[in-house]
N, C-alpha and C. Protein backbone atom coordinates (compact mmCIF):
# COMPACT_ATOMS: atom_id res chain seq x y z
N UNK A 1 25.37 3.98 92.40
CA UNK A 1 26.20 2.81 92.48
C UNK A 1 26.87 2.62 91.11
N UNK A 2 28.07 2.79 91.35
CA UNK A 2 29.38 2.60 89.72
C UNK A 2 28.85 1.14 89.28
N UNK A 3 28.61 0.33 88.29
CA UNK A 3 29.13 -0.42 88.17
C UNK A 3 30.19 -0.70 86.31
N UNK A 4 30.92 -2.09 86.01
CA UNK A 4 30.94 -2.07 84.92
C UNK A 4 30.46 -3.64 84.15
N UNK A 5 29.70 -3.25 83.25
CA UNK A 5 29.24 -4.33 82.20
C UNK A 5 29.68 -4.82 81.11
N UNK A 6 29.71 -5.95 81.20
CA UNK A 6 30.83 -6.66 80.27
C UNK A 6 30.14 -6.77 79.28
N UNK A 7 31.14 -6.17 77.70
CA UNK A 7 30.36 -6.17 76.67
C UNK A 7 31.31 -6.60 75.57
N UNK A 8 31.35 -8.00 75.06
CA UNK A 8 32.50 -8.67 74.51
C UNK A 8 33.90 -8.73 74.98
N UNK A 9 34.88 -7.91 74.26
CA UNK A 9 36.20 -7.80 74.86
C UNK A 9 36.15 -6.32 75.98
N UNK A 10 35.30 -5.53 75.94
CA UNK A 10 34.99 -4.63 76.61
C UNK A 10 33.93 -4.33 78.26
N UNK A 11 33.98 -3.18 78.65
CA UNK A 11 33.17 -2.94 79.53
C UNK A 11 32.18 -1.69 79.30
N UNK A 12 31.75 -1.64 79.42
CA UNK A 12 30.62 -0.47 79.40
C UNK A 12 30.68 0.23 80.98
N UNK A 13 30.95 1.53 81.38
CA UNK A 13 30.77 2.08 82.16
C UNK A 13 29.25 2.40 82.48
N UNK A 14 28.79 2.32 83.93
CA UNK A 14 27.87 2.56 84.54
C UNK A 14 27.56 2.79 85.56
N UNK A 15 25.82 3.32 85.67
CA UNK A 15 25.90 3.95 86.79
C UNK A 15 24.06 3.94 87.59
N UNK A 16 24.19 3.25 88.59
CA UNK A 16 22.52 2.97 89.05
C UNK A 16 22.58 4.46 89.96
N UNK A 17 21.37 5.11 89.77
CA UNK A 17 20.36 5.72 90.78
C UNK A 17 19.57 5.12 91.53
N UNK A 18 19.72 4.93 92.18
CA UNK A 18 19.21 3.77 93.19
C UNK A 18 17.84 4.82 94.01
N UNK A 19 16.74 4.31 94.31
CA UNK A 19 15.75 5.39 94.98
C UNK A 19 15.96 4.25 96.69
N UNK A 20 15.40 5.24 97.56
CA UNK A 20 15.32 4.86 98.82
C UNK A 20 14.65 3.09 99.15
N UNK A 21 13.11 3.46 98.63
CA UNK A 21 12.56 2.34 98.53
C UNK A 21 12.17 1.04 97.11
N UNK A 22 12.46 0.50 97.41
CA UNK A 22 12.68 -1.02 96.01
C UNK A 22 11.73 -0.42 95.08
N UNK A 23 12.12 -0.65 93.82
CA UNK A 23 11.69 -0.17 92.60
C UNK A 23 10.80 -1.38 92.05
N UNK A 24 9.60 -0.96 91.35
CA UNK A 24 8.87 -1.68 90.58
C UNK A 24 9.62 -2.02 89.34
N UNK A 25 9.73 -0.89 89.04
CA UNK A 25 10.33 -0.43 87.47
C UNK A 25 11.38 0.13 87.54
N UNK A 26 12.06 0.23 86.45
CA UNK A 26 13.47 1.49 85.85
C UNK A 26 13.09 1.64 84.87
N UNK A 27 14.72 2.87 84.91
CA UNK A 27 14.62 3.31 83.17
C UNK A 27 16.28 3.09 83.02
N UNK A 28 16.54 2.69 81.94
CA UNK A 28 18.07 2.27 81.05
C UNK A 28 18.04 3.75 80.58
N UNK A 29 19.06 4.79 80.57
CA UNK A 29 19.31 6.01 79.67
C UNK A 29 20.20 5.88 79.38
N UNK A 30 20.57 6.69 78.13
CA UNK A 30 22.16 6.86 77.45
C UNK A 30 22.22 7.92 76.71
N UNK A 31 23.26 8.43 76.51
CA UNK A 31 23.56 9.62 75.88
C UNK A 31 23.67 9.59 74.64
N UNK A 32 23.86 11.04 73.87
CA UNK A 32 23.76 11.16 72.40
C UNK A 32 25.28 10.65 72.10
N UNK A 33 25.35 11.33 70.94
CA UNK A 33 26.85 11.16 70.02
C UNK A 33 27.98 11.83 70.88
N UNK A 34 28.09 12.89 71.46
CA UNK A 34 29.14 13.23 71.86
C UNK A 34 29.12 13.37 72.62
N UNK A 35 28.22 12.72 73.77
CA UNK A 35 27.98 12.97 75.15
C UNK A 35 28.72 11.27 75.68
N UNK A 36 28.38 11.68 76.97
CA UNK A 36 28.63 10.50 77.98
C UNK A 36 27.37 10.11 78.79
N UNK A 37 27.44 9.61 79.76
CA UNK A 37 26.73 9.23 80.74
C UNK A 37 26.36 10.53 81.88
N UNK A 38 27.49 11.12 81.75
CA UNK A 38 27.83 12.24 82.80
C UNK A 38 26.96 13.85 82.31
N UNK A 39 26.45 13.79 80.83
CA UNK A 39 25.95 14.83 80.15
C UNK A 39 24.96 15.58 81.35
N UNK A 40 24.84 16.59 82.18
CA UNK A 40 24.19 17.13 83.20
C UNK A 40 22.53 16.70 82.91
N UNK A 41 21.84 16.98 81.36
CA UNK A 41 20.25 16.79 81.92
C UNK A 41 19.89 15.53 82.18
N UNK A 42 21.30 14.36 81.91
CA UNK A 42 20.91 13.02 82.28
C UNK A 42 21.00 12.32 83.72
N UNK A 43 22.09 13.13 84.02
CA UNK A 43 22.58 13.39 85.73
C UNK A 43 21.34 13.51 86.30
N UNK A 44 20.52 14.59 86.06
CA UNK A 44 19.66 15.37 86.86
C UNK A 44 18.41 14.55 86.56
N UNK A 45 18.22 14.11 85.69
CA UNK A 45 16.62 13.28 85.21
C UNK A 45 16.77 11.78 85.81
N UNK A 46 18.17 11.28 86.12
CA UNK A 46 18.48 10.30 86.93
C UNK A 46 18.47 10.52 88.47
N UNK A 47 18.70 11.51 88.66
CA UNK A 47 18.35 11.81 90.10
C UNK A 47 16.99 12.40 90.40
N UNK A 48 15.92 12.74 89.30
CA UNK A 48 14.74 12.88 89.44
C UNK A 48 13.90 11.83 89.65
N UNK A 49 14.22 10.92 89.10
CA UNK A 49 13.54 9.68 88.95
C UNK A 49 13.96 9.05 89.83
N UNK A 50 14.60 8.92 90.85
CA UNK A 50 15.23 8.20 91.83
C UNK A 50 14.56 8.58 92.87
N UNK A 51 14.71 9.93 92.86
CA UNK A 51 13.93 10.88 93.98
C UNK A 51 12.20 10.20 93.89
N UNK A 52 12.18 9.96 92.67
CA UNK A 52 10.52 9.41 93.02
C UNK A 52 10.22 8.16 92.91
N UNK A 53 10.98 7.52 93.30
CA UNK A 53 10.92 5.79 93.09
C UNK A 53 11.21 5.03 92.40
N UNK A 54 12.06 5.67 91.06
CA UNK A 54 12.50 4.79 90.04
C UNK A 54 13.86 4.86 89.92
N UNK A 55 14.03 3.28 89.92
CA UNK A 55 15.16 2.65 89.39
C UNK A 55 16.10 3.82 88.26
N UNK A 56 17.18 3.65 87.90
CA UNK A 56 17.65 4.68 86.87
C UNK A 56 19.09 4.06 86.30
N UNK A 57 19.01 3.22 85.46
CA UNK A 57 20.68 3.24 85.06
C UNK A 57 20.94 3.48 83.99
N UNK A 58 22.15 4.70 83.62
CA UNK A 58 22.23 5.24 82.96
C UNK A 58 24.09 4.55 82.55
N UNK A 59 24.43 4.88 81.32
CA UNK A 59 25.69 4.06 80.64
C UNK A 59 25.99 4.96 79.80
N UNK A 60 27.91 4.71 79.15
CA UNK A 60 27.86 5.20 78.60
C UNK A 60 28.25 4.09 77.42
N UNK A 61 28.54 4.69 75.99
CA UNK A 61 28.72 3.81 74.76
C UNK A 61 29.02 4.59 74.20
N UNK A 62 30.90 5.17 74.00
CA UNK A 62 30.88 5.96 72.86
C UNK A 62 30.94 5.60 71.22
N UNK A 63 30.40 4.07 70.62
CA UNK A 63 30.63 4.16 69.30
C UNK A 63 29.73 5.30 68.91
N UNK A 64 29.93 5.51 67.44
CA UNK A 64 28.86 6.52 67.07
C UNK A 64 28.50 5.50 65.87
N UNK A 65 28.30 4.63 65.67
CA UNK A 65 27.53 3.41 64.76
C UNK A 65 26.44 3.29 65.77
N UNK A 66 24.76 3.30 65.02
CA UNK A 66 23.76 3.06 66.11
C UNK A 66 23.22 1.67 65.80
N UNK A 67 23.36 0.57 65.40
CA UNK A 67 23.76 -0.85 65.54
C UNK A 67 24.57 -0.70 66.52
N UNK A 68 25.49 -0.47 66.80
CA UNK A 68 26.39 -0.54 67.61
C UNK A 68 26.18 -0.42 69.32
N UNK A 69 25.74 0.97 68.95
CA UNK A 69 24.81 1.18 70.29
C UNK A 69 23.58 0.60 70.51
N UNK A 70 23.10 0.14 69.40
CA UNK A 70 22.27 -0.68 69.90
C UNK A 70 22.56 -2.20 70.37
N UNK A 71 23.34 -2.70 70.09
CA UNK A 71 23.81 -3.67 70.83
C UNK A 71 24.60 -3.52 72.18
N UNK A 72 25.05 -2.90 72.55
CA UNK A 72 25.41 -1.91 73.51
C UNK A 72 24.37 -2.08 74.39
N UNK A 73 23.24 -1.52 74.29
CA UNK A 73 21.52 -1.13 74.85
C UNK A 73 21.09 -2.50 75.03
N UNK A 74 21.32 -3.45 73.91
CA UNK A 74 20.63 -5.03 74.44
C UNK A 74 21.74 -5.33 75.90
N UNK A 75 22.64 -5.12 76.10
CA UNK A 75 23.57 -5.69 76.99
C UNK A 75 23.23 -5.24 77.93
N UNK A 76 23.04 -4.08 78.47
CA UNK A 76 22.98 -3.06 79.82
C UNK A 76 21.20 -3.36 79.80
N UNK A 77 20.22 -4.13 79.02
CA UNK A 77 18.91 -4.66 79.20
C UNK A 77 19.31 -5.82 79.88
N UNK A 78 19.82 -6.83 79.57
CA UNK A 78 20.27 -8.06 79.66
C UNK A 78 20.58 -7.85 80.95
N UNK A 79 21.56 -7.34 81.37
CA UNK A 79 22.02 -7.47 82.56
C UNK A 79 21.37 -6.68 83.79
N UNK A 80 20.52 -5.56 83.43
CA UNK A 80 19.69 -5.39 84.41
C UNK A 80 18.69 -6.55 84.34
N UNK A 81 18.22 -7.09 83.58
CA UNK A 81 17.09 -8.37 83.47
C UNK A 81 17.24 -9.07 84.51
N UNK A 82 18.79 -9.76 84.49
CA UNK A 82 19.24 -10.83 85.22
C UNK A 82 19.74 -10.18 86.62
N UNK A 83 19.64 -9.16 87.10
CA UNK A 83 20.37 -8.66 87.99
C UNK A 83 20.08 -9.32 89.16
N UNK A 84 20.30 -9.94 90.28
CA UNK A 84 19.84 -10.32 91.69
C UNK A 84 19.43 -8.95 92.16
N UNK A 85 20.55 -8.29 92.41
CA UNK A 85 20.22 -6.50 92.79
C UNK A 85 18.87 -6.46 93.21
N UNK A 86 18.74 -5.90 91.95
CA UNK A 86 17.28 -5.08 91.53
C UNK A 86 16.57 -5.83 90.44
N UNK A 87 15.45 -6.44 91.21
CA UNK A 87 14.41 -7.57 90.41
C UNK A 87 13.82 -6.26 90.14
N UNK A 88 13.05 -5.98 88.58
CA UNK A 88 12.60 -5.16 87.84
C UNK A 88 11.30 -5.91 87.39
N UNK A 89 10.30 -5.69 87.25
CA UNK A 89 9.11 -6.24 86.51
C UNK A 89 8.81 -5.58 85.08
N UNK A 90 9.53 -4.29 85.08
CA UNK A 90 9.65 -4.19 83.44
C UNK A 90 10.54 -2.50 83.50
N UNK A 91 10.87 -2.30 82.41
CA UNK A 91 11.89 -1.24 82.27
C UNK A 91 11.00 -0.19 81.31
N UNK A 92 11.57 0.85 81.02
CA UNK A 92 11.48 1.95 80.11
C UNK A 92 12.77 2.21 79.71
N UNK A 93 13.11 2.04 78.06
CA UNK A 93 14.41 2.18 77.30
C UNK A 93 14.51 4.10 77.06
N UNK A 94 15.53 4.88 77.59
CA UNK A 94 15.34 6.12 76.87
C UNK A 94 16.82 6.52 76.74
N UNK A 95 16.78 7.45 75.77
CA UNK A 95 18.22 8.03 75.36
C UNK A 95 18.02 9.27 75.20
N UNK A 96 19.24 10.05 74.84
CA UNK A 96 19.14 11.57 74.25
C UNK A 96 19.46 11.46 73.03
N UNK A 97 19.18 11.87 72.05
CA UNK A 97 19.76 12.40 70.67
C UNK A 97 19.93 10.79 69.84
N UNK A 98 20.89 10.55 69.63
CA UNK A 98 21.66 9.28 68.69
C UNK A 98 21.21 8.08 70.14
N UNK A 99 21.33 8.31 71.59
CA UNK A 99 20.91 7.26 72.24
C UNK A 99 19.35 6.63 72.26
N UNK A 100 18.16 7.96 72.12
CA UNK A 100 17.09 7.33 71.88
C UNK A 100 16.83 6.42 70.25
N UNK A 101 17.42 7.22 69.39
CA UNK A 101 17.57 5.84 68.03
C UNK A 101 18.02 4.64 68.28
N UNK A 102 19.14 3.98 69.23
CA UNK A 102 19.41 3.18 69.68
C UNK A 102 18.71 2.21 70.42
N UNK A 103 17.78 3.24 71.58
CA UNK A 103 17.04 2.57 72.13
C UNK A 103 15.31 2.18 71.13
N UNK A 104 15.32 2.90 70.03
CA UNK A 104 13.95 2.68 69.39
C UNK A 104 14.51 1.22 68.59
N UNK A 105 15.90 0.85 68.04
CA UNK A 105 15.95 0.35 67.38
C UNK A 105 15.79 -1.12 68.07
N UNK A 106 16.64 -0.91 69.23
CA UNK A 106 16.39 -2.15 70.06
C UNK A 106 14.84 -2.58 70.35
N UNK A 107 14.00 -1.95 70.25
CA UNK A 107 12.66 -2.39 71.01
C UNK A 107 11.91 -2.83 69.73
N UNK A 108 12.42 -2.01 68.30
CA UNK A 108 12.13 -2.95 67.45
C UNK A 108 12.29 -4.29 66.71
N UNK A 109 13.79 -4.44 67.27
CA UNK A 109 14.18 -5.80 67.31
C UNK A 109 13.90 -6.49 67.87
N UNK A 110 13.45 -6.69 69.21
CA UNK A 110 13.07 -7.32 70.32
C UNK A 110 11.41 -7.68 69.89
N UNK A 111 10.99 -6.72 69.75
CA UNK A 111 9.37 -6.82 69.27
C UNK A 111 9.28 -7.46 67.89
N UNK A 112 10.16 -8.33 67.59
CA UNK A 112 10.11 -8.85 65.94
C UNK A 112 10.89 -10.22 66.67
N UNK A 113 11.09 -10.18 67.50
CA UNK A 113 11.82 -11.27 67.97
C UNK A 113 10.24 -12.63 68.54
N UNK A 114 10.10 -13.90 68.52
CA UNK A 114 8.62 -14.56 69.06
C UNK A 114 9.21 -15.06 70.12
N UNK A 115 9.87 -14.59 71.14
CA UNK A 115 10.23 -14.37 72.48
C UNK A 115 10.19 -13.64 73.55
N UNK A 116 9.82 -12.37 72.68
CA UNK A 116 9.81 -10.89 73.44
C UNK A 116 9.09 -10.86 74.33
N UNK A 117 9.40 -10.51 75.65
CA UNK A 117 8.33 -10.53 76.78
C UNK A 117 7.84 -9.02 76.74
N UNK A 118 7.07 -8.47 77.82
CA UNK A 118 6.42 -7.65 78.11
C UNK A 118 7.70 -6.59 79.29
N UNK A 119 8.70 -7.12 78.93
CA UNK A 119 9.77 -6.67 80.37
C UNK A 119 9.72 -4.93 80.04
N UNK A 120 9.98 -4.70 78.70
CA UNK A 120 10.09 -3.67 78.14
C UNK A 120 9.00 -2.68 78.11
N UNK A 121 8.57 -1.63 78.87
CA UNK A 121 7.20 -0.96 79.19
C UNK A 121 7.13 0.16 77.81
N UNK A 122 8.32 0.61 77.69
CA UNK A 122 7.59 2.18 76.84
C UNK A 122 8.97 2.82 76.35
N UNK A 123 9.18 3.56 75.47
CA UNK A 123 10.64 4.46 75.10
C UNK A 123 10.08 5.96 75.42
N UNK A 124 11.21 6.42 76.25
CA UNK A 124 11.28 7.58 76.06
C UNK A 124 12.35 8.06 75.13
N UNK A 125 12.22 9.30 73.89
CA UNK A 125 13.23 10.06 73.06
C UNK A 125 13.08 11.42 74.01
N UNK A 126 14.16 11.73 74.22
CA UNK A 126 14.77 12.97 74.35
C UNK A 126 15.42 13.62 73.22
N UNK A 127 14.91 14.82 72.48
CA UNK A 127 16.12 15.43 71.61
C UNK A 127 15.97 14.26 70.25
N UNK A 128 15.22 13.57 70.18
CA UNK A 128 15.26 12.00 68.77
C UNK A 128 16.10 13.24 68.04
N UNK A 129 16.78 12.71 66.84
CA UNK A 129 17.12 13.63 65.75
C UNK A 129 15.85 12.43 64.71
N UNK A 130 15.11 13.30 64.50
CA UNK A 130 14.36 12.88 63.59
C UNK A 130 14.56 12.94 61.88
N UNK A 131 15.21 13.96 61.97
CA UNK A 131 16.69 13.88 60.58
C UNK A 131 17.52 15.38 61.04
N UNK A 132 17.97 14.80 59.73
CA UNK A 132 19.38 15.96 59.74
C UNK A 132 19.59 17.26 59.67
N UNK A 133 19.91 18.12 60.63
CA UNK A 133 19.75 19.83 60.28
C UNK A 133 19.47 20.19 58.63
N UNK A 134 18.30 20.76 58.86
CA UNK A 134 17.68 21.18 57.25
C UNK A 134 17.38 19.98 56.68
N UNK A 135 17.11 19.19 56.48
CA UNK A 135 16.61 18.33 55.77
C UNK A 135 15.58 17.47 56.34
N UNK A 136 14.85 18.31 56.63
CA UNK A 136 13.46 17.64 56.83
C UNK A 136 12.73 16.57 56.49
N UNK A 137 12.54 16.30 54.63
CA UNK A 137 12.42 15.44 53.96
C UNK A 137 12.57 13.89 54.02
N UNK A 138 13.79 13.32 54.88
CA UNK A 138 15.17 12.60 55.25
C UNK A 138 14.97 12.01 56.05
N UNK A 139 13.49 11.58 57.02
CA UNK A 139 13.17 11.41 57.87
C UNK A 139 13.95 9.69 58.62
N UNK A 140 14.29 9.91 59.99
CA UNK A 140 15.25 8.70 60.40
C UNK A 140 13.84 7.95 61.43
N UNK A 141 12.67 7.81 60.69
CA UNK A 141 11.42 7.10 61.46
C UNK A 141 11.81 6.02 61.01
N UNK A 142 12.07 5.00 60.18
CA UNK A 142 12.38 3.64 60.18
C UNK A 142 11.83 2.68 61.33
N UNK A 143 12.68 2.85 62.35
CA UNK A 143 12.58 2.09 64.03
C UNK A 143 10.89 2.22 64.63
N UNK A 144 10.59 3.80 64.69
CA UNK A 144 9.92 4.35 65.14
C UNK A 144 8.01 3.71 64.51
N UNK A 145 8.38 3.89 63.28
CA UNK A 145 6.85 3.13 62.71
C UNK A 145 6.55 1.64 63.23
N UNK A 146 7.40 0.73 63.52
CA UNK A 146 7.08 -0.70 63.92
C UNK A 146 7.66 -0.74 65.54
N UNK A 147 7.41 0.20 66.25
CA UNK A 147 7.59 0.30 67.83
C UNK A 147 5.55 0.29 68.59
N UNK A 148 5.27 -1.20 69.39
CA UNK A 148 4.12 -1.20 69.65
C UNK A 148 3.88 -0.47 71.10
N UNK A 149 4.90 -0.17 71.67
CA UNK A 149 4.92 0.22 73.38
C UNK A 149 4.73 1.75 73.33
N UNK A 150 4.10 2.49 74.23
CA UNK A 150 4.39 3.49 74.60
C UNK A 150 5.49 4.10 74.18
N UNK A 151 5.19 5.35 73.56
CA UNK A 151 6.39 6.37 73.24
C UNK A 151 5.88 7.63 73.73
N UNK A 152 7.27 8.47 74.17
CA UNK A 152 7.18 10.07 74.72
C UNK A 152 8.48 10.25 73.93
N UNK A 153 7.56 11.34 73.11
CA UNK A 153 8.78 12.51 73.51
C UNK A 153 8.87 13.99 73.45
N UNK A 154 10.09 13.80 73.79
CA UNK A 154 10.33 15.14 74.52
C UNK A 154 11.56 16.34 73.20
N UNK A 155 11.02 17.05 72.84
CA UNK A 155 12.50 17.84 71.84
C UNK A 155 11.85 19.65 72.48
N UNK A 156 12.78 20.26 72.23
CA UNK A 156 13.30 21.72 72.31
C UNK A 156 12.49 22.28 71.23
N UNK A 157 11.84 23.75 70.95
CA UNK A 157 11.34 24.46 70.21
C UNK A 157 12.72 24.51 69.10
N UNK A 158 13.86 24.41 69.68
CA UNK A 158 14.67 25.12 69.13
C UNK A 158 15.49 23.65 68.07
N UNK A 159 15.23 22.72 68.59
CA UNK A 159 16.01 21.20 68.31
C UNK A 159 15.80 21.50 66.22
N UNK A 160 17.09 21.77 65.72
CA UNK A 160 17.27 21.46 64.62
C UNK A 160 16.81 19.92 63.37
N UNK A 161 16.61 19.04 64.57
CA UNK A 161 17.08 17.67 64.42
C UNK A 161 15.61 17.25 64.54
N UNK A 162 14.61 18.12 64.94
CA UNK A 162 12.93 17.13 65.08
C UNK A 162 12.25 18.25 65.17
N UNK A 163 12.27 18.81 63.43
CA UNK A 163 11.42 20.27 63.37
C UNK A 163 9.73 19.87 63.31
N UNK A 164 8.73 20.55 63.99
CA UNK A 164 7.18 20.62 63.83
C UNK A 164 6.84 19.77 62.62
């Protein structure tokens, strides 16, 4: 199901995986830096998760400022929150690459916030860039040390960006 989300003077393109039978839960995904919504392993992990009962909306946000996207990520939360649609009892935030920093940053804001409910279950990182090709040292954990929920993740033997 297309939809679009209003995000100041803008819209955010989107897109629900809807599963057969009513969802307990979802997951919010978004893509890295130069991807979209449309990036194929997000396509396919949205239609995996659908296939097994979960909710799935996936967006796109091309700033490449991750404040940015992270405000971006509070909006497409927000409005699944409030959705009539699809009543959710709690979500899982995940991204690929530059989208899971987005989504870590948001859950650390939220979790520093004395409002924060429990809506928010767990982050998944796909691909995190944990720092910068070769520079190991440089580490972009910031978000990641003051996150209390469930974390997975997931990177490539080969991922430049989140070496061993």
């Amino acid at each position: 199901v297309k939809v679009t989300i209003p995000f100041g003077n803008k819209y955010l393109d989107a897109i629900f995986s809807v599963p057969e039978k009513k969802s307990t839960y979802g997951v919010i995904l978004t893509h890295g830096a130069g991807g979209d919504m449309n990036f194929p392993h997000l396509v396919s992990l949205a239609t995996y998760l659908a296939s097994h009962g979960v909710l799935c909306l996936r967006f796109t946000c091309k700033g490449l400022n991750v404040a940015y996207r992270a405000k971006a990520f509070k909006t497409v939360l927000e409005y699944l929150k409030l959705s009539d649609d699809y009543k959710l009892s709690g979500v899982f935030l995940a991204g690929r690459s530059m989208g899971s920093r987005a989504a870590a940053l948001v859950i650390r804001q939220l979790s520093q916030d004395d409002d924060s409910d429990d809506f928010i279950q767990g982050l998944v990182c796909l691909s995190y860039p944990l720092h910068r090709p070769k520079l190991q040292t440089k580490l972009r954990d910031e978000d990641l040390l003051f996150i209390r929920c469930p974390v997975l993740f997931v990177s490539g033997s080969a991922d430049e960006m989140c070496e061993k």
